[in-house]
Protein backbone atom coordinates (compact mmCIF):
# COMPACT_ATOMS: atom_id res chain seq x y z
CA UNK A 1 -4.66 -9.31 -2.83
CA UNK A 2 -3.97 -5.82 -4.04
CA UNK A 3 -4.12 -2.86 -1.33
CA UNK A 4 -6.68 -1.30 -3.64
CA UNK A 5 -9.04 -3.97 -3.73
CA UNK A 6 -8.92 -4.76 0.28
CA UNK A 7 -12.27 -3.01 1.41
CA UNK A 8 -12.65 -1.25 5.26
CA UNK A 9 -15.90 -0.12 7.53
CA UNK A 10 -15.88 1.26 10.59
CA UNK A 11 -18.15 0.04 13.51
CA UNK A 12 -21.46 2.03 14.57
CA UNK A 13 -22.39 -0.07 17.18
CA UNK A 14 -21.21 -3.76 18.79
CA UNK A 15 -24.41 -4.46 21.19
CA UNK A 16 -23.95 -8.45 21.41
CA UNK A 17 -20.37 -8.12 19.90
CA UNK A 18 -18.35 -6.04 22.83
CA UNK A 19 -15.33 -8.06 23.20
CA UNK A 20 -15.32 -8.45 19.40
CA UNK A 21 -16.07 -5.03 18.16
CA UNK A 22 -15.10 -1.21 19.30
CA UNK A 23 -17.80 1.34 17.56
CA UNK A 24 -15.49 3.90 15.66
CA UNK A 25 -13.24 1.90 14.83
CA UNK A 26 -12.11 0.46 10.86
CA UNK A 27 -12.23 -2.88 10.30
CA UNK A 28 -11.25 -4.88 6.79
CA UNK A 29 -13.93 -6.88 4.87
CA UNK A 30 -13.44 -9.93 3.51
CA UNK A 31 -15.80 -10.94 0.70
CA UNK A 32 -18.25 -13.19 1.10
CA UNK A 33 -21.23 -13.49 -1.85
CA UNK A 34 -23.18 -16.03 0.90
CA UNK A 35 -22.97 -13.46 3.81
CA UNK A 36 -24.14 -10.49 1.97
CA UNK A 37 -27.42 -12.21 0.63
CA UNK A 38 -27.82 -12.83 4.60
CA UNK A 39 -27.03 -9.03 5.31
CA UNK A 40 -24.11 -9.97 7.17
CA UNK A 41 -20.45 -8.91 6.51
CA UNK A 42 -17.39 -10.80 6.96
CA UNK A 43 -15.02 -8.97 9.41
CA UNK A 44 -11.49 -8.93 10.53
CA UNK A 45 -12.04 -8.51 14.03
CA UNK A 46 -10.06 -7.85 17.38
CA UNK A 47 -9.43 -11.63 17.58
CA UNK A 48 -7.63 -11.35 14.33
CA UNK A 49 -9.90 -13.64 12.49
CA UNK A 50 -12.75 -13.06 10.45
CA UNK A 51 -16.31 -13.77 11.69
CA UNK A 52 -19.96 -13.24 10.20
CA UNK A 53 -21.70 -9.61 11.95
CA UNK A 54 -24.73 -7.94 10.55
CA UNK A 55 -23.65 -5.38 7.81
CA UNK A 56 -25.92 -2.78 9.64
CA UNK A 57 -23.25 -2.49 12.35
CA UNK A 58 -20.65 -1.20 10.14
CA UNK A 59 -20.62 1.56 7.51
CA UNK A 60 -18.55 1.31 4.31
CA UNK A 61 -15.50 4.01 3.90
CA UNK A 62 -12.48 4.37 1.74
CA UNK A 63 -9.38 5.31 3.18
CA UNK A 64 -7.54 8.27 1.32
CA UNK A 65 -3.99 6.45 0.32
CA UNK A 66 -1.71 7.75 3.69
CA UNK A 67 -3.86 6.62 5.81
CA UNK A 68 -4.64 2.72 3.80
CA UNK A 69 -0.84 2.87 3.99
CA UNK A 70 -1.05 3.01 8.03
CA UNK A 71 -4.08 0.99 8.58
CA UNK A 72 -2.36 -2.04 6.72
CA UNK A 73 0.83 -1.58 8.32
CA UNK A 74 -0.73 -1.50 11.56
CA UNK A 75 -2.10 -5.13 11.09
């Protein structure tokens, strides 16, 4: 997968999700057609795997290039 089409959120809240999820922090997507048409996003999370959370938690950014750069070398 290109670094350009790899999508990021960061966290607004984690109530029911606190071991999984820090609020303010940028997580990567992974696409998943089925998930979204359940309002749920699939997330890379601090396990290092990607589970189902409801896409109201999370808010959709892009990363100016620098920073992608870090974020991606960082996982």
């Amino acid at each position: 997968m290109k670094t350009s089409a790899k999508k990021f959120v960061v966290c607004l809240k984690n109530k029911g999700y606190t071991v999984s999820l820090e609020p303010r922090k940028i997580y990567q997507v992974l696409p998943d057609p089925g998930a979204a048409k359940q309002r749920q996003l699939r997330v890379i999370d601090e396990s290092g795997d990607d589970y189902l959370y409801p896409a109201a938690y999370f808010s959709p950014i892009e990363l100016p290039q620098p920073l992608l750069k870090a974020v991606l070398a960082s996982a």
